[in-house]
PDB file of N, CA and C in Angstrom:
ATOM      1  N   UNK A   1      45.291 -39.153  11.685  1.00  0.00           N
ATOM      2  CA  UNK A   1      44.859 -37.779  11.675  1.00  0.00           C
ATOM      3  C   UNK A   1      44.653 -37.258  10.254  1.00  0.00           C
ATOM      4  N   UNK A   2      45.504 -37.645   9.696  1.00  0.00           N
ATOM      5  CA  UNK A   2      45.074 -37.621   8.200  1.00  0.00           C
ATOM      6  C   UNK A   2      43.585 -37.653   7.425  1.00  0.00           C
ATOM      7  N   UNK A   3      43.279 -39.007   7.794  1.00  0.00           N
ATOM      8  CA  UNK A   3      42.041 -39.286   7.226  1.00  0.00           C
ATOM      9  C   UNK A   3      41.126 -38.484   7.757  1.00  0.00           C
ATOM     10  N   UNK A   4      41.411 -37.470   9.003  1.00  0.00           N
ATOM     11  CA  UNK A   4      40.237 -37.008   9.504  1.00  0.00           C
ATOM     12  C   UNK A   4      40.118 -35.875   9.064  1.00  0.00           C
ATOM     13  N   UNK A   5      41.395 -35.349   8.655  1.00  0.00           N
ATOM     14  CA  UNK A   5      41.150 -33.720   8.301  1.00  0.00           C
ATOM     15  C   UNK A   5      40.814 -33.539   6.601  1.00  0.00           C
ATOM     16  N   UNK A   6      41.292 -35.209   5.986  1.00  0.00           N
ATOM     17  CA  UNK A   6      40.836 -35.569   4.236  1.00  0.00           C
ATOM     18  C   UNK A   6      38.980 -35.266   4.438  1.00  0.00           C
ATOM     19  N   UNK A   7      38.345 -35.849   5.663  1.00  0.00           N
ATOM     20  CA  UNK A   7      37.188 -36.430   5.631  1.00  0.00           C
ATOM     21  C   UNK A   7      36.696 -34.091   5.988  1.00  0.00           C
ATOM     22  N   UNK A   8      37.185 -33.841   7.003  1.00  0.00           N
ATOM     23  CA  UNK A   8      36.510 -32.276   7.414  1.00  0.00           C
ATOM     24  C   UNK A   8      36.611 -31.347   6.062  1.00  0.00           C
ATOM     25  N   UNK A   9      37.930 -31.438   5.715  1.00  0.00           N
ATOM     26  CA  UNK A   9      38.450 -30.407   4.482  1.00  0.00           C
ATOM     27  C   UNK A   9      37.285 -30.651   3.138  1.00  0.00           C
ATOM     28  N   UNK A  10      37.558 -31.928   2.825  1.00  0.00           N
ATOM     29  CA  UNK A  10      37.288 -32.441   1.863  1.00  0.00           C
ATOM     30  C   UNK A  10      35.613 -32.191   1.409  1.00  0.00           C
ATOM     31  N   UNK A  11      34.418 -31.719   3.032  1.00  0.00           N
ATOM     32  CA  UNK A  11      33.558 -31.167   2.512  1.00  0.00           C
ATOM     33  C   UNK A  11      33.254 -29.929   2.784  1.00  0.00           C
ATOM     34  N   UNK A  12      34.313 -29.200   2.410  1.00  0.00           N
ATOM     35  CA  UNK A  12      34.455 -27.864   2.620  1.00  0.00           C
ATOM     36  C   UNK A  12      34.496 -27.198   1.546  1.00  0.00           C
ATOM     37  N   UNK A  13      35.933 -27.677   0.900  1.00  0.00           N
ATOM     38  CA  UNK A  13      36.349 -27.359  -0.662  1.00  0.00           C
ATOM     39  C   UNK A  13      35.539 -27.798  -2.001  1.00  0.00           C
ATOM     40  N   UNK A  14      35.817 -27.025  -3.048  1.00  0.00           N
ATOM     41  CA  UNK A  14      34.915 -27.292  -3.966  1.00  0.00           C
ATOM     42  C   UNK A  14      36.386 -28.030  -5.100  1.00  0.00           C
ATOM     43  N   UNK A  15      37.078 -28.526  -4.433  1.00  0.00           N
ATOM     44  CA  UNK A  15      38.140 -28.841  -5.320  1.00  0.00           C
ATOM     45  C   UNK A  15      39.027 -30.346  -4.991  1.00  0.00           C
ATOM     46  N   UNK A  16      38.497 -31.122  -4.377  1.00  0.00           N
ATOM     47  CA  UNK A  16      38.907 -31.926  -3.377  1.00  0.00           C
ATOM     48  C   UNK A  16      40.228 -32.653  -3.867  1.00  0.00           C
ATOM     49  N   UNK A  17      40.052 -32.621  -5.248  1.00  0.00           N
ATOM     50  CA  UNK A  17      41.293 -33.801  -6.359  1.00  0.00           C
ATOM     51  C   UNK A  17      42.916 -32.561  -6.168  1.00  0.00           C
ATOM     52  N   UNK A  18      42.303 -31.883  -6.095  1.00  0.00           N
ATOM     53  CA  UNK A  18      43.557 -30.863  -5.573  1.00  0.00           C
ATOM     54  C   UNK A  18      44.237 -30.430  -4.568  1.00  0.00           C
ATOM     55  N   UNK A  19      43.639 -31.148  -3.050  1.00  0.00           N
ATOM     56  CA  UNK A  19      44.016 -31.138  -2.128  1.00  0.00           C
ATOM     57  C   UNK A  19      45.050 -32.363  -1.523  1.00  0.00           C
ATOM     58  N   UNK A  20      45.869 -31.759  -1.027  1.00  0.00           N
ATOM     59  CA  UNK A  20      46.976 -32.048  -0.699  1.00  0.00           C
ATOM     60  C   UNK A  20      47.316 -32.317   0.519  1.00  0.00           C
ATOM     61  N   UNK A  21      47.380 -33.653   1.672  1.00  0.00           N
ATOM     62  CA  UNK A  21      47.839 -33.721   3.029  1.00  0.00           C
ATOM     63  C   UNK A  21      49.195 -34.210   3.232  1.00  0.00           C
ATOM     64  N   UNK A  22      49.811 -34.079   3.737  1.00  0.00           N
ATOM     65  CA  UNK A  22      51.373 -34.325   3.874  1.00  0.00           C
ATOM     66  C   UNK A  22      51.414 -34.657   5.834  1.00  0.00           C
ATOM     67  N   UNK A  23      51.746 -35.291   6.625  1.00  0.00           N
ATOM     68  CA  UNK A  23      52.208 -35.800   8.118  1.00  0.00           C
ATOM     69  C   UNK A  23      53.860 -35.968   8.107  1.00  0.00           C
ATOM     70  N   UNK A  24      54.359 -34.777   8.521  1.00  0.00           N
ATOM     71  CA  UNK A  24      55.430 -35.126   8.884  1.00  0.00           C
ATOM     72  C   UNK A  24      55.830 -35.055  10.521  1.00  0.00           C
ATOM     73  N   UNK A  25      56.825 -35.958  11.205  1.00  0.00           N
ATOM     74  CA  UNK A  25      56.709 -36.463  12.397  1.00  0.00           C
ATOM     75  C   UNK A  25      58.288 -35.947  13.177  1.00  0.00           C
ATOM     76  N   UNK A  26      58.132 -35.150  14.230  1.00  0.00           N
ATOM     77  CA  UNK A  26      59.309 -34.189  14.540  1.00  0.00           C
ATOM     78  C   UNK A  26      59.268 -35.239  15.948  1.00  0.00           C
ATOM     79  N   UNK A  27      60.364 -33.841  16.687  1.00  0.00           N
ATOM     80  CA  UNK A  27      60.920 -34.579  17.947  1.00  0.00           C
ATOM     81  C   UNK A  27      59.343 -35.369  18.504  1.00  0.00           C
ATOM     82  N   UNK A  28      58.830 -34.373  19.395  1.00  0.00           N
ATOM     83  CA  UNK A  28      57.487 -34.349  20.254  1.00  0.00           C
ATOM     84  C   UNK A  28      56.363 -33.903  19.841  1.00  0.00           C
ATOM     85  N   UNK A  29      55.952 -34.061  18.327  1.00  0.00           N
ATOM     86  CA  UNK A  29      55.184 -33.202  17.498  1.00  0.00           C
ATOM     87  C   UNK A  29      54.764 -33.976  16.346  1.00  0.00           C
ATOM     88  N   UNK A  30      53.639 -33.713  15.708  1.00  0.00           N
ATOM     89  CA  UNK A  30      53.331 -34.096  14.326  1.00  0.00           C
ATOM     90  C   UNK A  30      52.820 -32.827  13.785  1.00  0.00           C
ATOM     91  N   UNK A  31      53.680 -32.650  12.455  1.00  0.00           N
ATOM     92  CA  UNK A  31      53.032 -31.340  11.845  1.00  0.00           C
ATOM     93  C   UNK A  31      52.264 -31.982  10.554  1.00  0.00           C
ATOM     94  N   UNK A  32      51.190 -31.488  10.300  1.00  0.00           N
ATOM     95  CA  UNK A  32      49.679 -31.874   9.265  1.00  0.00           C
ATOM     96  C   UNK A  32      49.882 -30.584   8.494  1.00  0.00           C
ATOM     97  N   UNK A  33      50.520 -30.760   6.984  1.00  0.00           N
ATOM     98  CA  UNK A  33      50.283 -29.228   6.291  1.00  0.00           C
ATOM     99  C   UNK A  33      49.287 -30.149   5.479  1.00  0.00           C
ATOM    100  N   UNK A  34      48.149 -28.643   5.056  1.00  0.00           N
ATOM    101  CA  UNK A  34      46.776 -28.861   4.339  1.00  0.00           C
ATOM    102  C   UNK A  34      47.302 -28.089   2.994  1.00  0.00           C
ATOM    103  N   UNK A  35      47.098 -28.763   2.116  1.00  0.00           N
ATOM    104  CA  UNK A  35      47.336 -27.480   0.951  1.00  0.00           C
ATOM    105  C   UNK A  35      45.808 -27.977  -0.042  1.00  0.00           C
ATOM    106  N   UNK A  36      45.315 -26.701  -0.240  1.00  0.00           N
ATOM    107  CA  UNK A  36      44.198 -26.955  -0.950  1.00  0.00           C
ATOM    108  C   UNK A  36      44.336 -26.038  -1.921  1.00  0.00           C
ATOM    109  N   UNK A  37      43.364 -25.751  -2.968  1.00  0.00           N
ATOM    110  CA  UNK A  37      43.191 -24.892  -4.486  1.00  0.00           C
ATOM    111  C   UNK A  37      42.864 -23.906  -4.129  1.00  0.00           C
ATOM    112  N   UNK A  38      43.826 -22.817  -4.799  1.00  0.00           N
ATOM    113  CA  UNK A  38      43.501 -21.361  -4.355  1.00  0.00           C
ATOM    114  C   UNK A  38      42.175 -20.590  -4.430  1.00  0.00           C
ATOM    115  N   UNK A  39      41.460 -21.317  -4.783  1.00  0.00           N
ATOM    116  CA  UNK A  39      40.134 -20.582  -4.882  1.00  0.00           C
ATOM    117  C   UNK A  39      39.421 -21.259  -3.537  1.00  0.00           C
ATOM    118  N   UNK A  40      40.407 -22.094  -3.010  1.00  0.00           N
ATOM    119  CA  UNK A  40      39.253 -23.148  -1.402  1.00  0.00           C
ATOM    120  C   UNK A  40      39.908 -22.405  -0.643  1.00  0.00           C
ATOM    121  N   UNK A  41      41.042 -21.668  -0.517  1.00  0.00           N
ATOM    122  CA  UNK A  41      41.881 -21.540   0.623  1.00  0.00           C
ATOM    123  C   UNK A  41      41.009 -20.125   1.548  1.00  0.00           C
ATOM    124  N   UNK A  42      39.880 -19.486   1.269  1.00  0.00           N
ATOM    125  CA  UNK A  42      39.107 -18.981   1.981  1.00  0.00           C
ATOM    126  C   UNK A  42      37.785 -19.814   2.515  1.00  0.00           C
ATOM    127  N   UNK A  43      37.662 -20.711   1.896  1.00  0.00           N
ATOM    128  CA  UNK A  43      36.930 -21.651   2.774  1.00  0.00           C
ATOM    129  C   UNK A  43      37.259 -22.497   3.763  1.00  0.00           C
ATOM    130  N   UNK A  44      38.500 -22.915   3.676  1.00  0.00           N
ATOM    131  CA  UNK A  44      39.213 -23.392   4.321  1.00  0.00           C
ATOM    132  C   UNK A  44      39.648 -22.528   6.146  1.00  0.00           C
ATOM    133  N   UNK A  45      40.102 -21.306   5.358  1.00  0.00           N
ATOM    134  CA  UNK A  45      40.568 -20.678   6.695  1.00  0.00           C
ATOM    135  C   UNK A  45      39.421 -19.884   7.173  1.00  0.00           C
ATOM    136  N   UNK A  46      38.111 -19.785   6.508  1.00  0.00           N
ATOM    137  CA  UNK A  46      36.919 -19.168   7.278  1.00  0.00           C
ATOM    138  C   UNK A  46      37.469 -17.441   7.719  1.00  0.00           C
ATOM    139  N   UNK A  47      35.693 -16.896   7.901  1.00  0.00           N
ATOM    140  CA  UNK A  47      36.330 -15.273   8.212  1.00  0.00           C
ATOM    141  C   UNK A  47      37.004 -15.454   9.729  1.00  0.00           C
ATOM    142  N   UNK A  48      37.883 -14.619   9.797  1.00  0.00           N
ATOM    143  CA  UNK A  48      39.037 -13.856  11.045  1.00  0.00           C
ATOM    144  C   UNK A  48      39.495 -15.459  11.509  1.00  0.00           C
ATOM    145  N   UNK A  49      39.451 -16.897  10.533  1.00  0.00           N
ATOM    146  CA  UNK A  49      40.457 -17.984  10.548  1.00  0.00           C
ATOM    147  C   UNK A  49      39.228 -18.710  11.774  1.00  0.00           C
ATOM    148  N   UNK A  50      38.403 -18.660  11.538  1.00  0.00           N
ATOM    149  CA  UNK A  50      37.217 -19.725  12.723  1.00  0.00           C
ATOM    150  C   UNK A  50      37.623 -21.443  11.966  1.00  0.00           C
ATOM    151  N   UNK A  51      37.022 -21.427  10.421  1.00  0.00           N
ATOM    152  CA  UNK A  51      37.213 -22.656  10.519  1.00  0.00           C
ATOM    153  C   UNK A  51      38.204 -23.209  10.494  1.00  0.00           C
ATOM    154  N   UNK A  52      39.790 -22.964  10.204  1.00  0.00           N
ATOM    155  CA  UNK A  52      40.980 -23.106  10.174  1.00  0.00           C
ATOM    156  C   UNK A  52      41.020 -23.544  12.416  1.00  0.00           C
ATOM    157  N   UNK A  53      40.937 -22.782  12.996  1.00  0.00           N
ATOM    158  CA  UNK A  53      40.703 -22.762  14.163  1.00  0.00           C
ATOM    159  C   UNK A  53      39.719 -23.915  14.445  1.00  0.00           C
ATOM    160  N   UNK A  54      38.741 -24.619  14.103  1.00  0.00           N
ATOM    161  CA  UNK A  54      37.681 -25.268  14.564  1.00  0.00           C
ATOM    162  C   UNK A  54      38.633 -26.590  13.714  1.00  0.00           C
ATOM    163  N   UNK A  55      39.392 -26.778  13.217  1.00  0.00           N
ATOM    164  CA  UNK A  55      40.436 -27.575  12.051  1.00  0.00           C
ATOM    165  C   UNK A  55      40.746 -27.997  13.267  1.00  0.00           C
ATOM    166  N   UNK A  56      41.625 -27.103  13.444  1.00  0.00           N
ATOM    167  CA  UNK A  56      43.047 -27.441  14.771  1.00  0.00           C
ATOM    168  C   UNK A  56      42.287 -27.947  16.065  1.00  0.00           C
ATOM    169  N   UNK A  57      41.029 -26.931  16.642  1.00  0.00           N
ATOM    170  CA  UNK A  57      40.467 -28.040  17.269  1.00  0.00           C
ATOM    171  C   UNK A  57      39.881 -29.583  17.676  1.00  0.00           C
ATOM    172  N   UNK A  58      39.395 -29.654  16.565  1.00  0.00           N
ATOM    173  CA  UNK A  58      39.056 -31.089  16.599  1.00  0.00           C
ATOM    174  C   UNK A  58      40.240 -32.274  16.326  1.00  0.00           C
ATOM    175  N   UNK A  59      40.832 -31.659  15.722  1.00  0.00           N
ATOM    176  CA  UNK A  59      42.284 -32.913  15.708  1.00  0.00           C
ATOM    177  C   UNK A  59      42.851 -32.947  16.630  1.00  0.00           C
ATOM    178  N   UNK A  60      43.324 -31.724  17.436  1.00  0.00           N
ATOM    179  CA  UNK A  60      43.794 -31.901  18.798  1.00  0.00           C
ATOM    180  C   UNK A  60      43.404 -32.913  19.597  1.00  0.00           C
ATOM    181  N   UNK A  61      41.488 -32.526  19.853  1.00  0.00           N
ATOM    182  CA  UNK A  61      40.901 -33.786  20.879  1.00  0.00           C
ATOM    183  C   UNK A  61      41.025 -34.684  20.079  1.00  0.00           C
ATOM    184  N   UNK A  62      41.366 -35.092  18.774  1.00  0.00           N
ATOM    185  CA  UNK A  62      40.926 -36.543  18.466  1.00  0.00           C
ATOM    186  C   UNK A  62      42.268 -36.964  18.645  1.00  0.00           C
ATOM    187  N   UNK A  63      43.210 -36.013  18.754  1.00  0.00           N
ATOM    188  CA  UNK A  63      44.487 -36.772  19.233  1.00  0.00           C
ATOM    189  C   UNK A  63      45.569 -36.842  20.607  1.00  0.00           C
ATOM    190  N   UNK A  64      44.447 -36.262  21.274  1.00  0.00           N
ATOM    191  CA  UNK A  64      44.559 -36.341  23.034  1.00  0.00           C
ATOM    192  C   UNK A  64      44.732 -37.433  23.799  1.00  0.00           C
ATOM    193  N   UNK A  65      45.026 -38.738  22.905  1.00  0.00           N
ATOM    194  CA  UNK A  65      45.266 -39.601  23.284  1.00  0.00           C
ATOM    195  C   UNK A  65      46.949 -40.178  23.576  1.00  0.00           C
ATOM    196  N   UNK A  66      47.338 -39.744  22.192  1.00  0.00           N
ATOM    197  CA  UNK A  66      48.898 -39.914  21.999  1.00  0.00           C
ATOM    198  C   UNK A  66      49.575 -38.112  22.791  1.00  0.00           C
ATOM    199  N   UNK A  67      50.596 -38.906  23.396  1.00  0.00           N
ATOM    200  CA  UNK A  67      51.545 -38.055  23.818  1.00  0.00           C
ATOM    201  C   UNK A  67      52.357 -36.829  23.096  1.00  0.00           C
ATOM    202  N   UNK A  68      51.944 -36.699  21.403  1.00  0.00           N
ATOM    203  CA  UNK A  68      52.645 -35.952  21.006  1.00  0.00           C
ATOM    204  C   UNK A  68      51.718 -34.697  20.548  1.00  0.00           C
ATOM    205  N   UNK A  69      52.487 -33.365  20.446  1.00  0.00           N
ATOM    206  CA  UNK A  69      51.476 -32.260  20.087  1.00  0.00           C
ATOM    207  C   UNK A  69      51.163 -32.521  18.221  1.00  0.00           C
ATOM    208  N   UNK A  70      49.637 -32.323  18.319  1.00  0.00           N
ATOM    209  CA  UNK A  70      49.776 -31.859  17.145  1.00  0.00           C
ATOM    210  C   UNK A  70      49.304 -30.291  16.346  1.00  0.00           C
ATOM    211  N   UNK A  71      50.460 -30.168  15.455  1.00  0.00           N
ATOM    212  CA  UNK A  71      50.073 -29.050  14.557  1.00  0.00           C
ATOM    213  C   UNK A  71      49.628 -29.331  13.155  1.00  0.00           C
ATOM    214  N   UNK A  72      48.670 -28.250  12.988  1.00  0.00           N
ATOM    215  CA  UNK A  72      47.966 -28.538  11.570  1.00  0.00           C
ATOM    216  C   UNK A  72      48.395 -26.839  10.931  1.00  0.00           C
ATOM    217  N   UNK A  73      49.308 -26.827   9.643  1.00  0.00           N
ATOM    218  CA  UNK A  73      49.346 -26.084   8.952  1.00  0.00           C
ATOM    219  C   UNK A  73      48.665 -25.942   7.837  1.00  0.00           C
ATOM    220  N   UNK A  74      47.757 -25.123   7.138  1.00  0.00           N
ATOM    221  CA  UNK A  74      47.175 -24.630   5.760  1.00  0.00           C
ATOM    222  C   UNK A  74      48.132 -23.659   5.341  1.00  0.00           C
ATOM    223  N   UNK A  75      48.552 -24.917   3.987  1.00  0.00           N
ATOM    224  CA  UNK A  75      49.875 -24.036   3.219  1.00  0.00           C
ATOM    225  C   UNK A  75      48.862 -23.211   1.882  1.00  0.00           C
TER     226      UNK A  75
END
């Protein structure tokens, strides 16, 4: 899931060497924090949070396979 949100983010931001993915792995859960350069972090979360939202979507289905939820945080 990683590589997928390196590959979405990554042509979003105008800062990519500064972005930051971290997977950490809980009970029934994987949490994905995004940290990108403060000048991306409105590109990132899009107006009223669409592309932040369209983020979380697509990783979800791409990870509808495995049994565990995932969450994607933008720190």
């Amino acid at each position: 899931m990683k590589e997928l949100i390196q590959v979405i983010a990554g042509a979003l931001v105008d800062h990519p060497e500064a972005m930051v993915i971290t997977e950490k792995e809980k009970e029934n859960a994987i949490v994905i924090e995004l940290k990108v350069h403060e000048s991306d972090m409105g590109k990132v979360i899009g107006k009223q949070g669409r592309i932040a939202k369209a983020i979380r979507t697509v990783v979800k289905a791409a990870a509808s396979r495995e049994e565990k939820k995932i969450i994607v945080d933008i720190v």
